[in-house]
N, C-alpha and C. Protein backbone atom coordinates (compact mmCIF):
# COMPACT_ATOMS: atom_id res chain seq x y z
N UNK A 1 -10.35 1.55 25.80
CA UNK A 1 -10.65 2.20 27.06
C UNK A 1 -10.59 1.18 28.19
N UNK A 2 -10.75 1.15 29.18
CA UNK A 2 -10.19 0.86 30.52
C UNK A 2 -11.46 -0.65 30.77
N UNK A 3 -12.78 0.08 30.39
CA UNK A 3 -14.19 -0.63 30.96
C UNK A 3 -14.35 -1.42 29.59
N UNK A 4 -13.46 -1.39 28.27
CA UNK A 4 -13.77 -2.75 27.07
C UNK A 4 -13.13 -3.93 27.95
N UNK A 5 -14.22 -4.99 27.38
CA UNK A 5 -13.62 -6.11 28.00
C UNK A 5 -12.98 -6.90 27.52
N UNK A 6 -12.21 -7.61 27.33
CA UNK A 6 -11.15 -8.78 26.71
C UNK A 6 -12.59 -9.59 25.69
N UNK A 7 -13.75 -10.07 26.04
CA UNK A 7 -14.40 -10.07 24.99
C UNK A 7 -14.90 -9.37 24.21
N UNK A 8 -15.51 -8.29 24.67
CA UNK A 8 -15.66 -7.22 23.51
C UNK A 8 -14.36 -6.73 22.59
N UNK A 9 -12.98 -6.67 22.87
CA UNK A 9 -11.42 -6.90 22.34
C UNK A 9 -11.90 -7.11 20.91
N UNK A 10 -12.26 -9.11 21.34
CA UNK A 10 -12.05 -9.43 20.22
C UNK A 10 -13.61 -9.28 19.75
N UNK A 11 -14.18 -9.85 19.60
CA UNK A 11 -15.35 -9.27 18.81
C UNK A 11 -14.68 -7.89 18.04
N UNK A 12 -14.46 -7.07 18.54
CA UNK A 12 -14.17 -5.85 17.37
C UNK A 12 -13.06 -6.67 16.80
N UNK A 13 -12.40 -6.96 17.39
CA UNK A 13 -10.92 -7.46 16.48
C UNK A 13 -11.48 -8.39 15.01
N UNK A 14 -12.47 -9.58 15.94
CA UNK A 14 -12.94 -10.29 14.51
C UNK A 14 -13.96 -9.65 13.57
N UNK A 15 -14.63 -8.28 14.09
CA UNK A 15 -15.48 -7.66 13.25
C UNK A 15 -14.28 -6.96 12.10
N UNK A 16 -13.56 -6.30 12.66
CA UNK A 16 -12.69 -5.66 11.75
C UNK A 16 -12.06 -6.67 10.71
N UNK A 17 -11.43 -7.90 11.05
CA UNK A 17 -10.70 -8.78 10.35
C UNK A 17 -11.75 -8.86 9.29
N UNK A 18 -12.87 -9.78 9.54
CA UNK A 18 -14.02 -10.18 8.77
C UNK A 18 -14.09 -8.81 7.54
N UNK A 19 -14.61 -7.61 7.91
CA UNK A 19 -14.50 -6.14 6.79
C UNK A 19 -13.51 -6.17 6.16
N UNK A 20 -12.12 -6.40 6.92
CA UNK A 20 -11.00 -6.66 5.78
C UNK A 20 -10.81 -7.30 4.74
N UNK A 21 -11.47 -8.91 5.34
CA UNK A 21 -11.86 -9.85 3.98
C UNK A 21 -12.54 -9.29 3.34
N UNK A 22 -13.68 -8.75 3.62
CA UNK A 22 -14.74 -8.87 2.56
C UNK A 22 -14.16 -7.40 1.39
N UNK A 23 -13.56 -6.54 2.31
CA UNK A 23 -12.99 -5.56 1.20
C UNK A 23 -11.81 -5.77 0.44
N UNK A 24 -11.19 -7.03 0.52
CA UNK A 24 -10.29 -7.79 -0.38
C UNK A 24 -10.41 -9.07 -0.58
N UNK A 25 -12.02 -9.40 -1.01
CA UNK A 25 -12.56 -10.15 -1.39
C UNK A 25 -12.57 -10.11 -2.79
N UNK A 26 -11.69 -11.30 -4.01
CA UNK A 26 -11.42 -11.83 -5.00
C UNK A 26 -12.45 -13.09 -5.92
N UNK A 27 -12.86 -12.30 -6.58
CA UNK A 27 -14.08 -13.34 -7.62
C UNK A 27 -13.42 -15.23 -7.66
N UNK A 28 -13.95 -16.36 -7.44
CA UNK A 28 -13.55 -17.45 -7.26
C UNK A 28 -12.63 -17.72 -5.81
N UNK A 29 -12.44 -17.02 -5.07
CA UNK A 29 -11.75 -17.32 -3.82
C UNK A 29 -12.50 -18.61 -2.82
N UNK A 30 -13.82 -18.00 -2.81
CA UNK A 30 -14.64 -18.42 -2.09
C UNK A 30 -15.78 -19.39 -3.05
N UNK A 31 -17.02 -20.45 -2.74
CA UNK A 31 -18.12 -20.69 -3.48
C UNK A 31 -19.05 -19.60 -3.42
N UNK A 32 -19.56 -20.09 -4.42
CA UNK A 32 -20.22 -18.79 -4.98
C UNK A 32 -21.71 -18.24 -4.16
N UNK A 33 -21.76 -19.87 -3.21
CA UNK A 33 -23.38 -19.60 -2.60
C UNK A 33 -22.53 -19.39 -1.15
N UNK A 34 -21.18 -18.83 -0.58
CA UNK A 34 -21.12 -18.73 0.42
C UNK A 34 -21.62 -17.59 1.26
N UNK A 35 -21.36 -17.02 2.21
CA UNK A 35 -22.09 -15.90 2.94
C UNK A 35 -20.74 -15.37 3.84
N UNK A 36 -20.84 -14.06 4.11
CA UNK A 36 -19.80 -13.04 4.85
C UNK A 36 -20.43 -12.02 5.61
N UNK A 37 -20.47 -11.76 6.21
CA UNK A 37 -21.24 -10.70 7.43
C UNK A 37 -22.73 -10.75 7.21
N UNK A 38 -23.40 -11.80 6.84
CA UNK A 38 -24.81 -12.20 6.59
C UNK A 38 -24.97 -11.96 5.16
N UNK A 39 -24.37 -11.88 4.01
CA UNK A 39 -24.87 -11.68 2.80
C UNK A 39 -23.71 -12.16 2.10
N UNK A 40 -24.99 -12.58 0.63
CA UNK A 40 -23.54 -13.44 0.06
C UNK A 40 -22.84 -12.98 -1.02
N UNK A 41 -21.70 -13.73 -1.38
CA UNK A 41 -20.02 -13.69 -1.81
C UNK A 41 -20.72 -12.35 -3.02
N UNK A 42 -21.42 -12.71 -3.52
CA UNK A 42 -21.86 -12.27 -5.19
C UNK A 42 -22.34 -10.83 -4.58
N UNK A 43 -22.96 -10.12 -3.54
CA UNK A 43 -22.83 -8.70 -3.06
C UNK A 43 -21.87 -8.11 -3.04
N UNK A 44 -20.83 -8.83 -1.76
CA UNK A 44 -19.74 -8.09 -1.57
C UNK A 44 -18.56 -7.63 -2.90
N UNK A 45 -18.63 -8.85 -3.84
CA UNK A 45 -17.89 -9.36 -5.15
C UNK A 45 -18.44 -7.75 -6.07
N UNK A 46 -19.94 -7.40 -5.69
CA UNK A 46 -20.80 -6.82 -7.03
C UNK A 46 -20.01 -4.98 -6.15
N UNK A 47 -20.00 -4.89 -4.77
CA UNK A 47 -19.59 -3.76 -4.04
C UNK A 47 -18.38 -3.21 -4.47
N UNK A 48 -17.43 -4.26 -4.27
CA UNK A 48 -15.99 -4.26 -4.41
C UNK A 48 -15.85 -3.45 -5.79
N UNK A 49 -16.63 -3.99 -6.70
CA UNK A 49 -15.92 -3.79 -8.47
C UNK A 49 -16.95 -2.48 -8.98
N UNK A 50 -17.56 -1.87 -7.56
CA UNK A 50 -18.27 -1.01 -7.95
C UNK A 50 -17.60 0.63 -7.66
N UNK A 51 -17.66 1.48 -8.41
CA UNK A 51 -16.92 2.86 -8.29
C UNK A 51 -17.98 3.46 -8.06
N UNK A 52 -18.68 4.13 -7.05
CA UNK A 52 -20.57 4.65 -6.97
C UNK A 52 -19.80 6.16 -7.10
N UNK A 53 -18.56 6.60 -7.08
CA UNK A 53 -18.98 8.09 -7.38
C UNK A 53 -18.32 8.45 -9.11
N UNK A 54 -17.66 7.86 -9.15
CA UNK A 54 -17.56 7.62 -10.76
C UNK A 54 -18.84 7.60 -11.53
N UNK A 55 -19.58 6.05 -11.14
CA UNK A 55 -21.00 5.81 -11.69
C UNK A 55 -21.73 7.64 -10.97
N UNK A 56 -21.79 8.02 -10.16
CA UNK A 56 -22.77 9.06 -9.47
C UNK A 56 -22.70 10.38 -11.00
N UNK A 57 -20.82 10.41 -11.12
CA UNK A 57 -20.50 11.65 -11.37
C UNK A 57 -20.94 11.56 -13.42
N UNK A 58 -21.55 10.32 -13.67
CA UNK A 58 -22.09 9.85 -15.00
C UNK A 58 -23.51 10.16 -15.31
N UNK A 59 -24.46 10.56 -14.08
CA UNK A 59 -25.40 10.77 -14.21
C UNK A 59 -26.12 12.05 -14.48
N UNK A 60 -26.95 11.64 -15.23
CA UNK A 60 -27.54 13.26 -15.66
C UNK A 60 -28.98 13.15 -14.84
N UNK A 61 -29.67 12.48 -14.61
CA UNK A 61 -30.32 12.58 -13.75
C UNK A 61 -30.36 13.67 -12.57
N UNK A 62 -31.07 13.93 -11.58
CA UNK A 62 -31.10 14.66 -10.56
C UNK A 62 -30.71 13.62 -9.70
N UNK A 63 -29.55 13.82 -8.12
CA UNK A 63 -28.97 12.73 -7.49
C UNK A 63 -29.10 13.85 -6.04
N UNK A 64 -29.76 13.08 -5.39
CA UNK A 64 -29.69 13.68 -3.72
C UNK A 64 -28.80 12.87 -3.14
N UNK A 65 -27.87 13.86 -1.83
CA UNK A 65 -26.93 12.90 -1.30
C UNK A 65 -27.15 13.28 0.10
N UNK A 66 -27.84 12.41 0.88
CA UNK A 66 -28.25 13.30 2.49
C UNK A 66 -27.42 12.11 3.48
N UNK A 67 -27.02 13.12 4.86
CA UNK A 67 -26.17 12.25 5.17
C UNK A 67 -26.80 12.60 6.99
N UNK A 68 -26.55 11.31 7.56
CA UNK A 68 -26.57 11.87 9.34
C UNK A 68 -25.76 12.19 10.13
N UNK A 69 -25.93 13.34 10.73
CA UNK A 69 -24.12 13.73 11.54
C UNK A 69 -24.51 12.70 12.55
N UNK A 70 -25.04 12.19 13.29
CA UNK A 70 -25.19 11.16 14.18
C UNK A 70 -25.15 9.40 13.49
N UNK A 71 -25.08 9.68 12.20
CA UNK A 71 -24.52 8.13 11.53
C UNK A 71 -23.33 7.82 12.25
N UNK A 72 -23.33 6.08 13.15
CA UNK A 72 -22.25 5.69 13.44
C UNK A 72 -21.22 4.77 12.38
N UNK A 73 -22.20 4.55 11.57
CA UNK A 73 -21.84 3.48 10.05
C UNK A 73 -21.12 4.27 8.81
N UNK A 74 -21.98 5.35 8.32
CA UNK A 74 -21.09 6.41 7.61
C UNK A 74 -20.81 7.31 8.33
N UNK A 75 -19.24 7.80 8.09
CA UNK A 75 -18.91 8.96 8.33
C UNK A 75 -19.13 10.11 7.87
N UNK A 76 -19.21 11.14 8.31
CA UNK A 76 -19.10 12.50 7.80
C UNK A 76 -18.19 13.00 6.82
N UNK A 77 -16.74 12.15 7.12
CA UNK A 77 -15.71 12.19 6.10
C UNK A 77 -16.05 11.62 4.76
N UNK A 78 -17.08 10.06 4.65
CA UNK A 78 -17.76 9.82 3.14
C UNK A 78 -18.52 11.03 2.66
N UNK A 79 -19.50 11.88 3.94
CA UNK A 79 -20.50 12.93 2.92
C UNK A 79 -19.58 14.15 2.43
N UNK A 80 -18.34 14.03 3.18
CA UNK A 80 -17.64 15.54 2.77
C UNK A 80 -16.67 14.81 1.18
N UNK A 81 -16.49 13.68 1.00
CA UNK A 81 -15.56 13.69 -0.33
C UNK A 81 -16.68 13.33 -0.98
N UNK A 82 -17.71 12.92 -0.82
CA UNK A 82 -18.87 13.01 -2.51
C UNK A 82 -19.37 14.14 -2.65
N UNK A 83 -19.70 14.96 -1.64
CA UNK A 83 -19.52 16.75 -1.76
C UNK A 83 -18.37 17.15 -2.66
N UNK A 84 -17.33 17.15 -2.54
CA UNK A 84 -15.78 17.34 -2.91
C UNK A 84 -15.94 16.63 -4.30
N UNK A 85 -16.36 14.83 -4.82
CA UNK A 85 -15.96 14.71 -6.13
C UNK A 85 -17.41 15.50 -7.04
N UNK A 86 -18.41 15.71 -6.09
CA UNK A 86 -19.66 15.96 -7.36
C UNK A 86 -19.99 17.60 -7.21
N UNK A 87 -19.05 18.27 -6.32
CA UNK A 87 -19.20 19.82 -6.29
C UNK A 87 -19.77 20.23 -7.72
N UNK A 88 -18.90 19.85 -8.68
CA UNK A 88 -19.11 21.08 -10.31
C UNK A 88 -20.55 20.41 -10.74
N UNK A 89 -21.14 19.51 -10.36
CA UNK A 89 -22.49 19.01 -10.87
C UNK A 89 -23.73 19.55 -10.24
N UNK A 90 -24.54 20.11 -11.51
CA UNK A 90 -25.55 20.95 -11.40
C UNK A 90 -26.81 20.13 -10.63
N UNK A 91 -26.75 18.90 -11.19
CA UNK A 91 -27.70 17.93 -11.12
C UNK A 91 -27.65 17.24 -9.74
N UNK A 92 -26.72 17.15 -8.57
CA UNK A 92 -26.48 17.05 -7.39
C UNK A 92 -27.14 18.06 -6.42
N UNK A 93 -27.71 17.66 -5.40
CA UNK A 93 -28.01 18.70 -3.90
C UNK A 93 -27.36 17.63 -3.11
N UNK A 94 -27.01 18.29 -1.76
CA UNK A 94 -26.52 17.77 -0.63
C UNK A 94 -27.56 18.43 0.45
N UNK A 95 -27.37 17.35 1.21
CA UNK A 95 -28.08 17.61 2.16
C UNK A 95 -27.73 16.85 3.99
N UNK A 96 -27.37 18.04 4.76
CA UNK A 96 -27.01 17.21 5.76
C UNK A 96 -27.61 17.50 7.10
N UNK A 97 -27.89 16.48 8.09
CA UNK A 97 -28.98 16.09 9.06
C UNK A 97 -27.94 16.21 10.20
N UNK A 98 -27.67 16.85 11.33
CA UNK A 98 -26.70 16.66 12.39
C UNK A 98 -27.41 15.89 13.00
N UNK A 99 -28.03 15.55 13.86
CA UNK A 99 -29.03 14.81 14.59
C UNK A 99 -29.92 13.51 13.86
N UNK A 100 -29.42 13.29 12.90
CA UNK A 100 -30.00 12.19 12.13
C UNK A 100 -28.88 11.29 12.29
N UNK A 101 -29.72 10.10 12.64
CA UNK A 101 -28.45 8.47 12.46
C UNK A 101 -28.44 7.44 10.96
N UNK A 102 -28.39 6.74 11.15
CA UNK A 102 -27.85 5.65 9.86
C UNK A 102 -29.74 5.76 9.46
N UNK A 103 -30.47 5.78 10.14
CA UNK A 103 -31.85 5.00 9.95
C UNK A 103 -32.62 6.66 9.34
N UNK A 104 -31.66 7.67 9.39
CA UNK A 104 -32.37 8.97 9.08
C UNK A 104 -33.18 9.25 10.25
N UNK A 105 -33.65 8.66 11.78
CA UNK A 105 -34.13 8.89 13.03
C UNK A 105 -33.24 10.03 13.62
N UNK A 106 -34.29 10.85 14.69
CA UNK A 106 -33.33 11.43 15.67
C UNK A 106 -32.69 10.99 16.63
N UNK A 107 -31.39 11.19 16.90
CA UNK A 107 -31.25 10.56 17.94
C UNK A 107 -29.76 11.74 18.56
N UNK A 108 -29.91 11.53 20.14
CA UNK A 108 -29.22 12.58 20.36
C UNK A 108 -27.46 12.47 20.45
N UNK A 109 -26.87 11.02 19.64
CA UNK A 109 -25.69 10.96 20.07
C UNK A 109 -25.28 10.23 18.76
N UNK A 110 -24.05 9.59 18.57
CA UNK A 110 -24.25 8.49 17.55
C UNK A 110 -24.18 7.45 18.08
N UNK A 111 -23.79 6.77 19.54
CA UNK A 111 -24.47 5.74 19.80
C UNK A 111 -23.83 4.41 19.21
N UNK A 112 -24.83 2.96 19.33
CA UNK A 112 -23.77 2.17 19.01
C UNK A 112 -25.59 1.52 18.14
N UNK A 113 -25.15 0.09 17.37
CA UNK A 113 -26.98 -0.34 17.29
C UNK A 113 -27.69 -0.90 17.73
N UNK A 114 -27.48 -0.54 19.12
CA UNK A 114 -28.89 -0.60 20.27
C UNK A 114 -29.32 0.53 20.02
N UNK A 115 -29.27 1.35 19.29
CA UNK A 115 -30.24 2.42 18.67
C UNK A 115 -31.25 2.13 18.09
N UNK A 116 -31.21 0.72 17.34
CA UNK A 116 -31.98 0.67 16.66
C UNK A 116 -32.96 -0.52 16.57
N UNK A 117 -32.87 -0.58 17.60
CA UNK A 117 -33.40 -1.61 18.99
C UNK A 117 -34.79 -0.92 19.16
N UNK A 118 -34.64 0.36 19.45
CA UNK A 118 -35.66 1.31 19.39
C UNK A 118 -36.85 2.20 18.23
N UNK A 119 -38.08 2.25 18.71
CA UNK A 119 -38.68 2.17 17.55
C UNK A 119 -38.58 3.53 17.06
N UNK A 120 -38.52 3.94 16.10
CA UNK A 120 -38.13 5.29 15.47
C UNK A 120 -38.75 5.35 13.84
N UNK A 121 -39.02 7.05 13.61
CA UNK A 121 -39.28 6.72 12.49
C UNK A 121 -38.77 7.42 11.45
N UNK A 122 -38.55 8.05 10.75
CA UNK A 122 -37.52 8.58 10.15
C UNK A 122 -38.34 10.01 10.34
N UNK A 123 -37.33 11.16 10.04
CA UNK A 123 -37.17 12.31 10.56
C UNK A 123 -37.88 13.35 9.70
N UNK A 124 -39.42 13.77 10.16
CA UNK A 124 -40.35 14.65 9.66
C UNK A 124 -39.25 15.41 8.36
N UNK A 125 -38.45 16.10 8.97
CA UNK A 125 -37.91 17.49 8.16
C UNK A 125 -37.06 16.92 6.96
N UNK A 126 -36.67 15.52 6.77
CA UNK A 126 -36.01 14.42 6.10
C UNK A 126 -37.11 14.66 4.86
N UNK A 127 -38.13 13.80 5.75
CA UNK A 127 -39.06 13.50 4.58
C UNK A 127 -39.73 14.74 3.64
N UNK A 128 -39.84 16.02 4.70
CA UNK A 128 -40.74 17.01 3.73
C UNK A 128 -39.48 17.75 2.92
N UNK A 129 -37.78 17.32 2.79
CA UNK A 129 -36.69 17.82 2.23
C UNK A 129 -37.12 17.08 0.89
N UNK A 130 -37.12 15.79 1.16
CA UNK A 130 -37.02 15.03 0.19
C UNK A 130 -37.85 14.98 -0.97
N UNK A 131 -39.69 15.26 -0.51
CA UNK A 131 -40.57 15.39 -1.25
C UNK A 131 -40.72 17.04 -1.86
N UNK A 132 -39.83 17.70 -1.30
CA UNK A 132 -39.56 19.20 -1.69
C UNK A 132 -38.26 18.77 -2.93
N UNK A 133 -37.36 18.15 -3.00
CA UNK A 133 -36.03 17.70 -3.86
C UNK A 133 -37.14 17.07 -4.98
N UNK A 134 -37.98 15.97 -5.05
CA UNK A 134 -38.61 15.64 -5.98
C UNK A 134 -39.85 16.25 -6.58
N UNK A 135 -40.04 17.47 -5.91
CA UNK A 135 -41.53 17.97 -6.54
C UNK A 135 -40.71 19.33 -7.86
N UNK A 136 -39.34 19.57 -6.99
CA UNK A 136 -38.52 20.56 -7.87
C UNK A 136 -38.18 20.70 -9.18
């Protein structure tokens, strides 16, 4: 847009580059005590080699999946394909918050995280969903 500034540019430019590494981030590339967007090699390494809806769609357990339409971090497009791979599973509920952000808070936009700058606490109707999902 017109009002980004040549530093804010790059900042996203090097935020994006940086996510790229870390999502084609290779076991021994790096030392093992190094660090990548504040956490280290052995997270991103443990993320990467992880399949969570494969592992999800293995569970017999009961699995809640609640999502915020005001999340700027997940998309709506992640809550609609784990909807989509765990549809035929009995043992799954979904559950989705339009007005809920990354933090499960209300908030009226999605915003950027100077959201969360602000003190908030997670979202009454969240919590009495949730303790209603586990009393079931």
């Amino acid at each position: 847009s017109k009002d980004t500034t040549k530093a804010t540019r790059a900042s996203l430019d090097k935020a994006l580059k940086d996510i790229q590494q870390v999502a084609n981030l290779k076991a021994g590339v790096l030392p093992a005590d190094s660090v990548m967007l504040g956490l280290p090699v052995s997270y991103w390494l443990d993320i990467n080699n992880l399949n969570q809806v494969e592992t999800a769609k293995k569970l017999k357990t009961k699995v809640l999946v609640i999502q915020g339409g005001n999340d700027f971090q997940v998309s709506t497009t992640d809550y609609n394909e784990w909807q989509k791979a765990l549809k035929n599973k009995k043992n799954v509920s979904f559950k989705f918050y339009p007005m809920l952000n990354h933090l499960f808070s209300f908030v009226s936009e999605k915003g950027t995280a100077s959201q969360y700058q602000q003190v908030a606490n997670v979202d009454a109707v969240l919590i009495n969903d949730v303790a209603a999902w586990i009393k079931q």
